[in-house]
Protein backbone atom coordinates (compact mmCIF):
# COMPACT_ATOMS: atom_id res chain seq x y z
CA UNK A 1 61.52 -104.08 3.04
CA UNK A 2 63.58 -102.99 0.19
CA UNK A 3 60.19 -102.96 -2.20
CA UNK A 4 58.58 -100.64 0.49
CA UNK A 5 61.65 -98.44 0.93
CA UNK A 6 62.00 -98.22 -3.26
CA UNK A 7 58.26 -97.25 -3.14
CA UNK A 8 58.36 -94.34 -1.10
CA UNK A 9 60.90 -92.89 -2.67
CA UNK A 10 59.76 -93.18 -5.58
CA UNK A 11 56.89 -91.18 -4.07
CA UNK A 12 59.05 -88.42 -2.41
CA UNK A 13 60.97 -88.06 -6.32
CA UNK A 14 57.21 -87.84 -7.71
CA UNK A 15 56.09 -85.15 -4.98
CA UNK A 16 59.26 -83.23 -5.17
CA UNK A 17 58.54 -83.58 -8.90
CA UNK A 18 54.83 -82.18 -8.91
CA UNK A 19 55.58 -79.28 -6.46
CA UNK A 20 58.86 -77.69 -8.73
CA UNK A 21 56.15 -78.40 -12.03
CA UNK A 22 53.45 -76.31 -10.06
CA UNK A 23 55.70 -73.80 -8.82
CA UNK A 24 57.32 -73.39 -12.06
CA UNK A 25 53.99 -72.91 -13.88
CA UNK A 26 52.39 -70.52 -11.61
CA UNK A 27 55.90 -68.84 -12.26
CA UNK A 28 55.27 -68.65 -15.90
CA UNK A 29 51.71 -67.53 -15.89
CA UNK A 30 51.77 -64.98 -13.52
CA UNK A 31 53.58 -61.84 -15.01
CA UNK A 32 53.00 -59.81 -11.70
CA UNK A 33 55.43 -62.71 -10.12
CA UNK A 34 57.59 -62.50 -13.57
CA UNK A 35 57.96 -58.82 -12.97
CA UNK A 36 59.06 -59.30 -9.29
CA UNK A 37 61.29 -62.11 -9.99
CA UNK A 38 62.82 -60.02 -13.34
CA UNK A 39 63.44 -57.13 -10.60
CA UNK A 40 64.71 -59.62 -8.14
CA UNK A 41 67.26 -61.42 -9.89
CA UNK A 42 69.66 -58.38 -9.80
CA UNK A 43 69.78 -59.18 -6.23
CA UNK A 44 69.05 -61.38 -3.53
CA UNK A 45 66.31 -61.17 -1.38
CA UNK A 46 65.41 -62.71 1.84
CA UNK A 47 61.50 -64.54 1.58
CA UNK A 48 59.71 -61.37 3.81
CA UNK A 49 61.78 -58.95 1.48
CA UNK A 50 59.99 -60.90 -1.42
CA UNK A 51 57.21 -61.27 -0.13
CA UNK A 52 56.23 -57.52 0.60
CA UNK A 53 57.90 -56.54 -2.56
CA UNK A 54 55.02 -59.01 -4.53
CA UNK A 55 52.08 -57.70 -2.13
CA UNK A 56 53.64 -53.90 -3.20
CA UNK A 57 53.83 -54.77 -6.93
CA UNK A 58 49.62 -57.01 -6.82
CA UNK A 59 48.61 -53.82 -5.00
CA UNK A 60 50.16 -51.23 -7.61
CA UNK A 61 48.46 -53.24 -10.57
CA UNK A 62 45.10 -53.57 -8.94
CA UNK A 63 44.64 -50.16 -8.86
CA UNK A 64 45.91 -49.66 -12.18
CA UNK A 65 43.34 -52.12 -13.03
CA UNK A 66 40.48 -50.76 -11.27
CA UNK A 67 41.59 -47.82 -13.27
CA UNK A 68 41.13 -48.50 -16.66
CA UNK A 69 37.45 -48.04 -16.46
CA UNK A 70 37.81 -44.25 -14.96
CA UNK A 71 40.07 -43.49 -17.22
CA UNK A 72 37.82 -44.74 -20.67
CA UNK A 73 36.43 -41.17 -21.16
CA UNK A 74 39.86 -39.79 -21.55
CA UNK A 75 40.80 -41.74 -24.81
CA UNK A 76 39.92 -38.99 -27.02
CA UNK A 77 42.94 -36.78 -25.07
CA UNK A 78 45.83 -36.20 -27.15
CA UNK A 79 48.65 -38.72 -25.79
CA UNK A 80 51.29 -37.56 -23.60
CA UNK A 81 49.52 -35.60 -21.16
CA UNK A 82 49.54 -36.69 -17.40
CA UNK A 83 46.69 -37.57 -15.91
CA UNK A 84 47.03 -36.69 -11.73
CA UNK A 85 45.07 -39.85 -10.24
CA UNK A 86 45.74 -37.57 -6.70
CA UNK A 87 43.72 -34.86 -8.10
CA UNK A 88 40.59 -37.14 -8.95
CA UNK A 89 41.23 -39.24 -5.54
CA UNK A 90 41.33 -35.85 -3.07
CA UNK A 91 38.16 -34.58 -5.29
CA UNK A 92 35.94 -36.16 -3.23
CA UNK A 93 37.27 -34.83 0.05
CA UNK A 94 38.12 -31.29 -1.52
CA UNK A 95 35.45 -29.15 -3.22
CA UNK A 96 36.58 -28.30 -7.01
CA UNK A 97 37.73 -24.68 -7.85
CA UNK A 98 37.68 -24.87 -11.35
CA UNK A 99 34.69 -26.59 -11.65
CA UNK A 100 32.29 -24.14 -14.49
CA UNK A 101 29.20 -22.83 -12.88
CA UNK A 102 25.76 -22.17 -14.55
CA UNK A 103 26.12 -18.67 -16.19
CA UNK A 104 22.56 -16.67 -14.71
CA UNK A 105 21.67 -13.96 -16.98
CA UNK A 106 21.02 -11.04 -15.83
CA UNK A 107 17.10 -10.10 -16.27
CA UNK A 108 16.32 -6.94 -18.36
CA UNK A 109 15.31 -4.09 -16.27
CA UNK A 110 11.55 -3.87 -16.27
CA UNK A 111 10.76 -0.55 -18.04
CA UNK A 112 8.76 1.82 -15.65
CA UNK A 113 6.29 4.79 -16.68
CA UNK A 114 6.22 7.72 -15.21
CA UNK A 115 3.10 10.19 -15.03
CA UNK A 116 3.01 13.34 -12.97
CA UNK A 117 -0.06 15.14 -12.09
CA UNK A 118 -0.38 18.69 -9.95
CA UNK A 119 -3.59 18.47 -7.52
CA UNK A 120 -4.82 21.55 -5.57
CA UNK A 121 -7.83 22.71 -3.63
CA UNK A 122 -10.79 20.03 -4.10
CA UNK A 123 -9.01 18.11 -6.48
CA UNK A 124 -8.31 14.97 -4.31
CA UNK A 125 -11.21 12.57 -5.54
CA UNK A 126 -10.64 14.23 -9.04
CA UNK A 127 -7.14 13.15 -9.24
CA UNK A 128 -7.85 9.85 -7.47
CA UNK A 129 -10.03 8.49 -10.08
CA UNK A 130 -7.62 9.61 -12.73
CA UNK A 131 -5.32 7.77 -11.30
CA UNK A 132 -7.50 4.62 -11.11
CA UNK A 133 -8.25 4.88 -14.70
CA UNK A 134 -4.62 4.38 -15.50
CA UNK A 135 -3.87 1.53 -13.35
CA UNK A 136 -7.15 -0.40 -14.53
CA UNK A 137 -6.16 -0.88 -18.29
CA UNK A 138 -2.04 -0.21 -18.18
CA UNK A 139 -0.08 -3.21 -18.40
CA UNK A 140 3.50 -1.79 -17.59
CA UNK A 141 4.34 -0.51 -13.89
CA UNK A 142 3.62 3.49 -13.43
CA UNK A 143 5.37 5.62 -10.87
CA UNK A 144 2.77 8.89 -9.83
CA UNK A 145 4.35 11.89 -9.75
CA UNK A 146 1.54 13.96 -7.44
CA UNK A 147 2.36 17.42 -6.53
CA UNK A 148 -0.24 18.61 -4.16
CA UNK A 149 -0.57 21.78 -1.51
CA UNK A 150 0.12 20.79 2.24
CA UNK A 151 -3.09 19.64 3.41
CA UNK A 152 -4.04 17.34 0.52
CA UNK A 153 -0.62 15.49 0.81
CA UNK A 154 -1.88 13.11 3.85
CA UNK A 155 -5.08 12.70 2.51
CA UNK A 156 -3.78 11.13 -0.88
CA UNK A 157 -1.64 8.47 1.26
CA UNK A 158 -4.20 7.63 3.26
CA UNK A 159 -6.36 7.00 0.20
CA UNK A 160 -3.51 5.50 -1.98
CA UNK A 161 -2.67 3.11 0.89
CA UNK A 162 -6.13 2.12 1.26
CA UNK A 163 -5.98 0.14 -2.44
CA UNK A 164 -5.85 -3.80 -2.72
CA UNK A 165 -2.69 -5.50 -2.69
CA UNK A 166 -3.15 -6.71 -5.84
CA UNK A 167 -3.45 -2.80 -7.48
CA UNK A 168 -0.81 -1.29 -5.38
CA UNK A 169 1.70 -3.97 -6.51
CA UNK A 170 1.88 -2.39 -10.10
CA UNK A 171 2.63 1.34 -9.10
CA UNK A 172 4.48 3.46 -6.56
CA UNK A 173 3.88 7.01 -5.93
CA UNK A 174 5.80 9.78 -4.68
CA UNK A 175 4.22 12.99 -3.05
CA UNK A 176 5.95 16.64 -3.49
CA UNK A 177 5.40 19.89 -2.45
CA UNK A 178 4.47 23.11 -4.25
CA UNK A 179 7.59 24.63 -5.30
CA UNK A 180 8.83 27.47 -8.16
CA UNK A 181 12.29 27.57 -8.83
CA UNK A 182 12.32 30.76 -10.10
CA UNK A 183 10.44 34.21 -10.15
CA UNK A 184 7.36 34.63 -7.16
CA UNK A 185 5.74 31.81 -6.20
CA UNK A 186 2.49 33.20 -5.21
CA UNK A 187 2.68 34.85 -8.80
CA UNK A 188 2.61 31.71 -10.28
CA UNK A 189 0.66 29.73 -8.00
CA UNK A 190 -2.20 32.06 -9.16
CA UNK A 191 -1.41 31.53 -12.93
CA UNK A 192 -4.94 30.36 -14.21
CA UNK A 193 -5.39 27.69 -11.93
CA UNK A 194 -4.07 27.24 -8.63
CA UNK A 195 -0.65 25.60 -8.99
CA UNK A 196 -1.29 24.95 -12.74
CA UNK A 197 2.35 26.48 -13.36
CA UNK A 198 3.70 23.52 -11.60
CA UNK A 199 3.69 21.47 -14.70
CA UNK A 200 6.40 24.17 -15.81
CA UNK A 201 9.28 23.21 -13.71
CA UNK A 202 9.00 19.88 -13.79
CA UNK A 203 12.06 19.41 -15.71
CA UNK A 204 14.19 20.95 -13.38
CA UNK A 205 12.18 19.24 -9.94
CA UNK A 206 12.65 15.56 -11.54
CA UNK A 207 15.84 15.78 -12.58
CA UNK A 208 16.06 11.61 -11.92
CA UNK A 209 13.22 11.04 -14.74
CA UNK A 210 14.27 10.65 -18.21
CA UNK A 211 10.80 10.35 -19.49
CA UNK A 212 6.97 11.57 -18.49
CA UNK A 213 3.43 11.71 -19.18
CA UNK A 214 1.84 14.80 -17.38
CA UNK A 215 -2.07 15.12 -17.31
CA UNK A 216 -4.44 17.49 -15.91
CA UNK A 217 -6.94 15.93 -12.70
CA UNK A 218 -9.71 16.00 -14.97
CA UNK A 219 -7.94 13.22 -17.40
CA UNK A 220 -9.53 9.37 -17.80
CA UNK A 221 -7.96 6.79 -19.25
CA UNK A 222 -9.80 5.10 -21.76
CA UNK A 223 -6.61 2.38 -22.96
CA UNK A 224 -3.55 1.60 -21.83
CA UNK A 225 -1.26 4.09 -20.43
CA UNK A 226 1.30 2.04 -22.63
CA UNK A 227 0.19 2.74 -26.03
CA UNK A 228 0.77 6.80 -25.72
CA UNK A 229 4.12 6.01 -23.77
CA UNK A 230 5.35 4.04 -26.85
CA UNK A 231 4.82 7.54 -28.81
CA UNK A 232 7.88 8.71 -27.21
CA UNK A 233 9.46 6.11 -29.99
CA UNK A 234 8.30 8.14 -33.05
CA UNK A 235 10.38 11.19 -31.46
CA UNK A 236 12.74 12.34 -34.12
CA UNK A 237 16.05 13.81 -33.34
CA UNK A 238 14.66 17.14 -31.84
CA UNK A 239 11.32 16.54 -30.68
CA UNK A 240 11.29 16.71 -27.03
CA UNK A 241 7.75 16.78 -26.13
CA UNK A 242 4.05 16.24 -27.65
CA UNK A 243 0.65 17.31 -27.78
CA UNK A 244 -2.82 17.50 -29.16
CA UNK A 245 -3.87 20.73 -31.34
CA UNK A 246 -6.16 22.82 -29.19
CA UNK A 247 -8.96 22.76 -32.21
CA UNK A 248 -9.62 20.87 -34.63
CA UNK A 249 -11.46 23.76 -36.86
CA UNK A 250 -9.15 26.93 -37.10
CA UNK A 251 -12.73 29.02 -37.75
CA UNK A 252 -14.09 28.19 -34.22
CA UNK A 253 -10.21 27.77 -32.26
CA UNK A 254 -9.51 30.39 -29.30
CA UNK A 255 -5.78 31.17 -30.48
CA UNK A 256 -6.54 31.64 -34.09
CA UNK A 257 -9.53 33.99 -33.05
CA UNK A 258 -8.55 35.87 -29.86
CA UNK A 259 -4.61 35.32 -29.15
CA UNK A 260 -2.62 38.22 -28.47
CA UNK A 261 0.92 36.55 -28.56
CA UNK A 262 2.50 34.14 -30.52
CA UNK A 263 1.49 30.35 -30.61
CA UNK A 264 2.12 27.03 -32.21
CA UNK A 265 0.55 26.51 -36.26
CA UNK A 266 -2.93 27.34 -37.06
CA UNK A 267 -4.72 26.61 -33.80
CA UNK A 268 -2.62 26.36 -30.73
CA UNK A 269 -1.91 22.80 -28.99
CA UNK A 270 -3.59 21.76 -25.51
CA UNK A 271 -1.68 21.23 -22.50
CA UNK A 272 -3.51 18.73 -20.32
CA UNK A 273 -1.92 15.84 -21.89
CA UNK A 274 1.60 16.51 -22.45
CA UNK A 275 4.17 13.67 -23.22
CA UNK A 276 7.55 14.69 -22.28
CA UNK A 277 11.59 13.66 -22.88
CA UNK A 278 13.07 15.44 -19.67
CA UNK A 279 16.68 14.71 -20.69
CA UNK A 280 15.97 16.50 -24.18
CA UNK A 281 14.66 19.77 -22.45
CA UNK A 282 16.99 19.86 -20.20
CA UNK A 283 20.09 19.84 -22.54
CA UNK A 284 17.89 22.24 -25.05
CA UNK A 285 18.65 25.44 -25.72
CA UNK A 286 15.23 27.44 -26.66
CA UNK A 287 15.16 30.03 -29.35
CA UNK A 288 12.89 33.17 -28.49
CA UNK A 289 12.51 36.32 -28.93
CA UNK A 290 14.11 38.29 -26.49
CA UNK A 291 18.06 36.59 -26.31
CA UNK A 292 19.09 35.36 -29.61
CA UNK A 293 21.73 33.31 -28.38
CA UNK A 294 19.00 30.96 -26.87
CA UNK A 295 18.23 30.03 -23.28
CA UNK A 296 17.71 27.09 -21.30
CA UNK A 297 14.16 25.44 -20.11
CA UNK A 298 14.54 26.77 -16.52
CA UNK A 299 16.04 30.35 -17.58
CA UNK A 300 13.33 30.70 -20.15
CA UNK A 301 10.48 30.45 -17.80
CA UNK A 302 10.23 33.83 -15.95
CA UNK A 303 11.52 36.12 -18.12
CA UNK A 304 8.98 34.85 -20.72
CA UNK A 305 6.54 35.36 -18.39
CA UNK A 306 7.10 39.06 -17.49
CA UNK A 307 7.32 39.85 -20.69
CA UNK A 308 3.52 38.17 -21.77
CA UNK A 309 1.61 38.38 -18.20
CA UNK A 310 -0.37 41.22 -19.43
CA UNK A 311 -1.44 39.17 -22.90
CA UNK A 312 -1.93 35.35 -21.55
CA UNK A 313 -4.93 33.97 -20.57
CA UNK A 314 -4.88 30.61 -19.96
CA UNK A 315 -1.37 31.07 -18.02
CA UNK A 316 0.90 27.93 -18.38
CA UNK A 317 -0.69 26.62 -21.70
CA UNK A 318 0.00 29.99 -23.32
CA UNK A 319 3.56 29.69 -22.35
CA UNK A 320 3.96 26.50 -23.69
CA UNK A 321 2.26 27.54 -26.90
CA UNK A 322 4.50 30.27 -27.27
CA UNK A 323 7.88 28.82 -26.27
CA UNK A 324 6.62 26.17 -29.19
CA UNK A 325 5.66 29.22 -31.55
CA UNK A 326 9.23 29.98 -32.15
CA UNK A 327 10.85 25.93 -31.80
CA UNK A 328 8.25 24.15 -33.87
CA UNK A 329 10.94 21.69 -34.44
CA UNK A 330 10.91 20.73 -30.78
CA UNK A 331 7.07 19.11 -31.04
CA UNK A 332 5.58 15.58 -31.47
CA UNK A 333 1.41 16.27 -32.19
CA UNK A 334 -0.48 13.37 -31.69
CA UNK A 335 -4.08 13.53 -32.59
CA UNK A 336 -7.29 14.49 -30.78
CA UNK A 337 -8.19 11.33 -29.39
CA UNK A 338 -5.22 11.48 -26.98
CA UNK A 339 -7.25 13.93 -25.85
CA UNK A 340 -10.69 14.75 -26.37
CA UNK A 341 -12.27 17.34 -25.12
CA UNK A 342 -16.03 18.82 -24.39
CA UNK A 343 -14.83 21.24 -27.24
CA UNK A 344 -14.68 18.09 -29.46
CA UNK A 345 -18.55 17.47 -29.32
CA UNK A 346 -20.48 20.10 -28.25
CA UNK A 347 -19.69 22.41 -31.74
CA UNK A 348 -20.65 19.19 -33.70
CA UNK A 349 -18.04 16.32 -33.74
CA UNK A 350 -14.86 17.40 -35.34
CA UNK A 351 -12.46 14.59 -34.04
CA UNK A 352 -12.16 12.32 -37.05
CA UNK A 353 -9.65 10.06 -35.24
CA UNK A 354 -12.28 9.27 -31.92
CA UNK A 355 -14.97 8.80 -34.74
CA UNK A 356 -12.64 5.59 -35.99
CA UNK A 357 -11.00 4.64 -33.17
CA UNK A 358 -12.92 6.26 -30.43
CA UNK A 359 -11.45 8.12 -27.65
CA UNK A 360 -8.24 7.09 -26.30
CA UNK A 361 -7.76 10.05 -23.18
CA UNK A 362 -11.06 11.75 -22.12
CA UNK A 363 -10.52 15.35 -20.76
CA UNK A 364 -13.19 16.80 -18.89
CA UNK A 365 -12.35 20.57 -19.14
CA UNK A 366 -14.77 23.50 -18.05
CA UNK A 367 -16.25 21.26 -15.10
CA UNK A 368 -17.95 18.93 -16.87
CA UNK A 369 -17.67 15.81 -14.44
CA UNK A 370 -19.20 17.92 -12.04
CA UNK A 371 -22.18 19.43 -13.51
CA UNK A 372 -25.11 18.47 -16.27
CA UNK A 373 -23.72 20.33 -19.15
CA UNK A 374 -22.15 17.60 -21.07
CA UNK A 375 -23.57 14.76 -19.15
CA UNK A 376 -22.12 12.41 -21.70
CA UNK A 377 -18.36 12.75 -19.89
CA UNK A 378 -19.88 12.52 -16.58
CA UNK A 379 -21.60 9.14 -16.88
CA UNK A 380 -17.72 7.98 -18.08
CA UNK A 381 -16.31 9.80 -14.73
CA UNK A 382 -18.98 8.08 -12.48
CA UNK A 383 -18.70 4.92 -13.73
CA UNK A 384 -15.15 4.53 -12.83
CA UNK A 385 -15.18 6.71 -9.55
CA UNK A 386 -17.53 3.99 -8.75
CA UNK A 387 -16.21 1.14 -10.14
CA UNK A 388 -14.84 -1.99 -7.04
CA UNK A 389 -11.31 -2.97 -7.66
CA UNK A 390 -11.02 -6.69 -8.96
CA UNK A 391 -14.82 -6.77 -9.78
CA UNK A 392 -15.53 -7.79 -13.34
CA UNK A 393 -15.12 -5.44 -15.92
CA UNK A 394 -18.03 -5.53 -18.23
CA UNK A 395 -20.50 -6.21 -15.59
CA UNK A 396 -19.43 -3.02 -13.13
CA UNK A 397 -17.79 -0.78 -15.60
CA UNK A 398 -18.91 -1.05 -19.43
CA UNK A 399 -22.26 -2.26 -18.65
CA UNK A 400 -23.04 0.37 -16.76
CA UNK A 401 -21.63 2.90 -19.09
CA UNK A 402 -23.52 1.76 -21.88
CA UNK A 403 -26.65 1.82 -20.07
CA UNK A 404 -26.28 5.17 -18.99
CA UNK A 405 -24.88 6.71 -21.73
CA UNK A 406 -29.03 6.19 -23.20
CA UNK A 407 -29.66 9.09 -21.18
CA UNK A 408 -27.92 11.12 -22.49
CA UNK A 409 -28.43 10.37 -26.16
CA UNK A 410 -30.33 13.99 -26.65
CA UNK A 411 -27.38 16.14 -26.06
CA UNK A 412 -24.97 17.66 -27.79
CA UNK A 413 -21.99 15.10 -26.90
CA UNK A 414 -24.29 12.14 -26.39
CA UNK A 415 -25.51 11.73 -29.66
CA UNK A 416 -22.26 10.51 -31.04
CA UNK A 417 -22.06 7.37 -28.85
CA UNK A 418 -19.58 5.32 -30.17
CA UNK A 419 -17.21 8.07 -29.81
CA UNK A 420 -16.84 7.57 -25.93
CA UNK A 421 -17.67 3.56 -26.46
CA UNK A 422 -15.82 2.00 -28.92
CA UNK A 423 -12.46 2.12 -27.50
CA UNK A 424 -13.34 1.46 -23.86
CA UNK A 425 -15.00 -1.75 -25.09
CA UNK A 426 -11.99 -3.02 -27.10
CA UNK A 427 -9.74 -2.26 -24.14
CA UNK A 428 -11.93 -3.78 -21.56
CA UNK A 429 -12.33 -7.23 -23.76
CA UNK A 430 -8.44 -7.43 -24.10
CA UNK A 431 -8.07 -7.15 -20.40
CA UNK A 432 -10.64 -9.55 -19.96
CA UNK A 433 -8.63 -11.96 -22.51
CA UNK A 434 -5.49 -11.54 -21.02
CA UNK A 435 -7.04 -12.19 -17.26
CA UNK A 436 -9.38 -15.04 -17.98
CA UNK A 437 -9.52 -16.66 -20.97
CA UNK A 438 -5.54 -16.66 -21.19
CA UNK A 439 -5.36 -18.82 -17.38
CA UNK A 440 -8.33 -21.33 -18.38
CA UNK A 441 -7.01 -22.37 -22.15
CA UNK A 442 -6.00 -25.65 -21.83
CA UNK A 443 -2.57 -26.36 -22.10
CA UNK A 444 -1.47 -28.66 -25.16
């Protein structure tokens, strides 16, 4: 009895024993239960008290834990700055305000052209296939100008509106009324041409343009309407507008034979093509001869005008040439090709820059789209009158063109073919590269 009594407890000492030795060494190993006991043994603490004070203290360092990862990418921040766990915590419940955005540039304005034209009587078609001509080579966007009498107004939006989607989407157009700021307007409606004068005032009607191209209806496009826009770039400081000489050859030139007022150098310049910096005139004062202070574009006009009326004869050109006469500083020439004329050929061919480059801006003066006299500028008219939108260049333009043009190989502006050719070609194949061989080259 006293053997079995000895024996268990000797096994009560032993168990007593082995719980203090585990409780101790759990103690000992566990610093989140050396913290809380550290804390604890300030003051005493009832088992619940303890107990929620070590589930507080695990649940503090777990998260600090779980932490440490997060908070790896910050280890290159200079010490002693606070890091506000909230912040990151609430950031998925609370969009960011400081959070950068993508910058978006802002895209450069796309640079327009603008080209005005004046169209009365039976000038519709005329001005229509001008028109045409610029929008089949130009690569930039054109605005049209179109001034037109009452009747033809309708008629050009009806035909304008008429174009594929695909050719209206590079231009707009805007349609205006007859108008004369100053003097009688049936006086100058009935300068040379009907309505002619218009191209006069346009300074002071588009006072929104900076810039503009202003061509006669009988004008083709033979290039891009880009590459004589870029001439406004070789402006110097005071030129304000350009233009082509009238001739070539003082000996056979109108002004320098039968001009009975002043004009511009040895020949006179031509006004159907007429490249113009609005802003310039505007702000220019114009020396002349009748107020030597100077007056502006849109005072200048009529009194000029009553004083010469009796001595012009081709009416708005002559003005030009002499407002010009006396402010040669004012004016850009650019040569013949820009535009070539029946007066170019028919006297022999005395434009050396269409004989190397070939004709950049065809101007069919004195009728000749419309009658047999210089058949070589009609074939050129017809051809693109006639030509389908979207159909393929050289087949339904050039080609036809070039077989035409054998026809007329006997007269006086046939005979120099490559004159009307060369540039056509070169402007049609560069279309053609851009459109087609540019979308089937393989990409690398």
């Amino acid at each position: 009895m006293r053997i079995h009594c000895r024996v268990v407890v000797i096994a009560v000492c032993l168990g007593v024993f082995l719980l203090l030795y585990f409780l101790g060494g759990n103690a000992a190993d566990d610093p989140l239960l050396n913290e809380v006991v550290e804390e604890g043994s300030n003051y005493s603490r009832s088992p619940s008290e303890f107990g929620r004070d070590v589930a507080a203290k695990f649940d503090k360092k777990s998260s600090a834990r779980v932490g440490v990862r997060a908070e790896e990418p910050l280890k290159g921040r200079k010490e002693g700055k606070a890091i506000n766990r909230g912040a990151s915590v609430n950031a998925k419940s609370k969009p960011k305000t400081n959070v950068a955005r993508p910058v978006t540039r802002r895209r450069r304005a796309e640079e327009v052209m603008h080209l005005a034209v004046v169209a009365c009587g039976n000038r519709l078609d005329e001005t229509l296939t001008m028109v045409k001509s610029a929008l089949l080579f130009s690569l930039k966007r054109i605005t049209f100008h179109i001034f037109a009498e009452d009747p033809l107004a309708p008629q050009f939006k009806e035909r304008l509106n008429q174009w594929p989607r695909s050719v209206s989407a590079k231009f707009q157009y805007r349609i205006y009324p007859i108008t004369f700021s100053v003097g009688n307007a049936d006086e100058w409606k009935k300068l040379f041409k009907p309505c002619a004068a218009q191209r006069l005032f346009l300074p002071v009607i588009l006072k929104d343009v900076d810039s503009l191209l202003y061509v006669d209806t009988d004008v083709l496009f033979l290039r891009p309407m880009d590459d004589i826009w870029s001439l406004l770039k070789s402006f110097n400081s005071t030129q304000l507008a350009a233009m082509a000489p009238e001739h070539e050859v003082p000996k056979i030139g109108w002004y320098s034979r039968f001009a009975r007022h002043p004009f511009y150098g040895v020949t006179g310049v031509n006004s159907g093509v007429m490249l113009m910096n609005l802003t310039r005139i505007r702000s220019t004062m114009f020396k002349n001869s009748m107020i030597p202070s100077g007056l502006s574009w849109e005072d200048i006009l009529h009194p000029l005008y009553q004083k010469y009326k009796n001595h012009i004869t081709w009416g708005d050109q002559d003005l030009l040439n002499i407002i010009f006469h006396y402010n040669p500083e004012c004016l850009f020439i650019f040569p013949c090709q820009w535009n070539y004329r029946p007066d170019h050929c028919m006297y022999g061919s005395n434009c050396k820059g269409a004989e190397e480059e070939g004709v950049s801006i065809l101007h069919g003066n004195r009728g000749v789209y419309h009658d047999d006299k210089q058949p070589a500028f009609k074939v050129v008219y017809d051809a693109i009158r006639e030509f389908p939108f979207e159909d393929n260049m050289f087949q339904s333009l050039f080609y036809p063109i070039q077989t035409k043009f054998l026809d007329t190989v006997n007269t006086l502006c046939g005979r120099v073919p490559q004159v009307f050719l060369k540039q056509i070609e070169k402007t049609m194949r560069k279309v053609f590269e851009d459109k087609v061989v540019r979308h089937v080259r393989p990409h690398k």
